[in-house]
C-alpha atoms as a PDB file:
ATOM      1  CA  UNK A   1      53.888  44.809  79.157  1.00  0.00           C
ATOM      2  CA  UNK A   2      53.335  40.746  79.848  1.00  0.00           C
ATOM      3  CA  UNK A   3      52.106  40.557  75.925  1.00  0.00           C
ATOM      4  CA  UNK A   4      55.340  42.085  74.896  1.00  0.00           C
ATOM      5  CA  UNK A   5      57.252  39.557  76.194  1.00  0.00           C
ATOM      6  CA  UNK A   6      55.592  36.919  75.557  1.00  0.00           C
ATOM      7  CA  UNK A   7      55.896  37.629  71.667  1.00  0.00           C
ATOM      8  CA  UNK A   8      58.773  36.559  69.812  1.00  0.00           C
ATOM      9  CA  UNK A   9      59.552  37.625  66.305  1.00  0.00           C
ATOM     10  CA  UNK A  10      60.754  35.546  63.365  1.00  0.00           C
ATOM     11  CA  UNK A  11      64.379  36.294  63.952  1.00  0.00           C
ATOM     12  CA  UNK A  12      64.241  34.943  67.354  1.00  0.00           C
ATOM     13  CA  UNK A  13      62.460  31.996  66.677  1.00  0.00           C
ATOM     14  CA  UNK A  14      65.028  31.316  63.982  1.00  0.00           C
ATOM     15  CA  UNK A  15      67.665  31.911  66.484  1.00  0.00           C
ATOM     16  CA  UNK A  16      67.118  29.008  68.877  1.00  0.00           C
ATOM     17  CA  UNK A  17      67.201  26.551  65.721  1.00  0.00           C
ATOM     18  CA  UNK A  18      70.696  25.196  65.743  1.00  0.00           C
ATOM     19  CA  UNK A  19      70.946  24.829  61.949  1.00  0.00           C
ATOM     20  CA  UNK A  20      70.175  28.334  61.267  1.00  0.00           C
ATOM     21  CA  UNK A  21      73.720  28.917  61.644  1.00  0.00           C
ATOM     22  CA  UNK A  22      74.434  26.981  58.108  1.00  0.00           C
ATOM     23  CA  UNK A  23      71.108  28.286  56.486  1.00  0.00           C
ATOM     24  CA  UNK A  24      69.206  25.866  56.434  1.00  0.00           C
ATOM     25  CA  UNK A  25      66.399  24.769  59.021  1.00  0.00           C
ATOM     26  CA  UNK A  26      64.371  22.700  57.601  1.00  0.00           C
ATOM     27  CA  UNK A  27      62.772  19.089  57.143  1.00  0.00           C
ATOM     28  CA  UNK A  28      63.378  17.128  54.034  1.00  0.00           C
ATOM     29  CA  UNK A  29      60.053  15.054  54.455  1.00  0.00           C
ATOM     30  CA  UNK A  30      60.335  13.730  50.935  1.00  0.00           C
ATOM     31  CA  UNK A  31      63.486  12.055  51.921  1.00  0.00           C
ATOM     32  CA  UNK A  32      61.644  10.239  55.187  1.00  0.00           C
ATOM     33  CA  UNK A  33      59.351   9.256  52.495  1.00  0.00           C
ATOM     34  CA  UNK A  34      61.728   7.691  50.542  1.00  0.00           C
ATOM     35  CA  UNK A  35      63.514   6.393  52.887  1.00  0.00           C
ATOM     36  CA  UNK A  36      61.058   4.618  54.757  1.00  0.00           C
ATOM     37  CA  UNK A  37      60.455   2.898  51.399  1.00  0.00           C
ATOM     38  CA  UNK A  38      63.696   1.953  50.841  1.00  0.00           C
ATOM     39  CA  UNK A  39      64.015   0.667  54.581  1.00  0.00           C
ATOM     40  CA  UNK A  40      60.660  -1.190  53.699  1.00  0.00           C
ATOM     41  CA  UNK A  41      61.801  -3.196  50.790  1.00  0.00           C
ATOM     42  CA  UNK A  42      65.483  -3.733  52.116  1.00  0.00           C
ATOM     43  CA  UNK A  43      63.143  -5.707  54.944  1.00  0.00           C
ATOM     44  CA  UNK A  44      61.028  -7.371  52.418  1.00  0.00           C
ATOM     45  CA  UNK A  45      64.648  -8.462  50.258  1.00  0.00           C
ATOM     46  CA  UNK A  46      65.498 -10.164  54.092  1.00  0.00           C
ATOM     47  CA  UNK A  47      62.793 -12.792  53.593  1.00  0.00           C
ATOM     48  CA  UNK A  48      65.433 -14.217  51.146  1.00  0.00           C
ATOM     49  CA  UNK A  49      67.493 -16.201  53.085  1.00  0.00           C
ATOM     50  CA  UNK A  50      68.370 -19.181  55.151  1.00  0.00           C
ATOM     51  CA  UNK A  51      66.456 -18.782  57.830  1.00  0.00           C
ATOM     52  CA  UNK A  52      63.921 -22.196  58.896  1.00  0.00           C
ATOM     53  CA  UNK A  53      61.002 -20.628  61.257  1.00  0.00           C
ATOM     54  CA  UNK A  54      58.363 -18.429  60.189  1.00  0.00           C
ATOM     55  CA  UNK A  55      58.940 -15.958  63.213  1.00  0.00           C
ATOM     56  CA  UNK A  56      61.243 -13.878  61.671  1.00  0.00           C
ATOM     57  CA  UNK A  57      59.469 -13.711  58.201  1.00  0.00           C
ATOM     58  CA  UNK A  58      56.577 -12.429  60.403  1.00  0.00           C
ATOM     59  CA  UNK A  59      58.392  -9.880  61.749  1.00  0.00           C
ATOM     60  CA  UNK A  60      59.775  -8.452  59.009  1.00  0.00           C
ATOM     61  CA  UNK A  61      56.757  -8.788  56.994  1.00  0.00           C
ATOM     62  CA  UNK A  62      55.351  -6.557  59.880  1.00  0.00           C
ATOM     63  CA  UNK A  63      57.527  -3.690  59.926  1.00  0.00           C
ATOM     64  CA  UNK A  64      57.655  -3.364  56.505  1.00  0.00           C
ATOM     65  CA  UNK A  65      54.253  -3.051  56.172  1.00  0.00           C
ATOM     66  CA  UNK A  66      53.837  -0.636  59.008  1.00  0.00           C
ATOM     67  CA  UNK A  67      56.323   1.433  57.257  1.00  0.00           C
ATOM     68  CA  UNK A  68      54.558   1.888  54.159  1.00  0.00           C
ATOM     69  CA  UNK A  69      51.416   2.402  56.324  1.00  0.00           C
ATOM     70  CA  UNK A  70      53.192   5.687  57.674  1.00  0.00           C
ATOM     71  CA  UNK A  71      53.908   6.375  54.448  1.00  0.00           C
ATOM     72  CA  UNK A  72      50.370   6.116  53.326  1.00  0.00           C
ATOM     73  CA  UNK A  73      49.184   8.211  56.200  1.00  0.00           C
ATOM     74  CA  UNK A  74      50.920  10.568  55.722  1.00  0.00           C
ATOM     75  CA  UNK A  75      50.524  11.203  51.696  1.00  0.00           C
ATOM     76  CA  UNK A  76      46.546  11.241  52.632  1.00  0.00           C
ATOM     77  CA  UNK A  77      47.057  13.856  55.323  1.00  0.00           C
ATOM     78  CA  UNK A  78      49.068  16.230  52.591  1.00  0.00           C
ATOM     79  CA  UNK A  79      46.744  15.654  50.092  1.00  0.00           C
ATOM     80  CA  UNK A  80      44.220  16.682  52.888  1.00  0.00           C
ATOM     81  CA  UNK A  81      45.569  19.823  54.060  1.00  0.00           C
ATOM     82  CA  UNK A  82      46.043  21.337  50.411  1.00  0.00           C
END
């Protein structure tokens, strides 16, 4: 009786996602993707400017580059998994 409940069927799982409700309930990952790309050189375009120290060209040298590093992670762990 305990293994009954503790199963759950498809229609329940889809249930508890609040976008089922508009059929859809899903990720769009290739839009992160993009996205964080976009982000990425929209930070890089910021090191035009009129701004004197080197701090914030560090910075946002940084977390652009850590951005495409996600990015890069995660296309090798796809291409991993197929």
């Amino acid at each position: 009786m305990a293994g009954t409940e503790l199963q759950s069927t498809r229609r329940d799982v889809l249930a508890e996602v609040p976008s089922a409700e508009w059929g859809w309930s899903g990720e769009t990952p290739k839009l992160f993707r993009v996205m964080a790309l976009v982000s990425a050189a929209f930070l890089l375009l910021m090191l035009i400017g009129n701004h004197e120290g080197n701090v914030e060209s560090l910075y946002l040298i940084g977390t652009a580059s850590l951005l495409v590093l996600i990015v890069v992670i995660d296309a090798v762990r796809r291409r991993r998994l197929r």
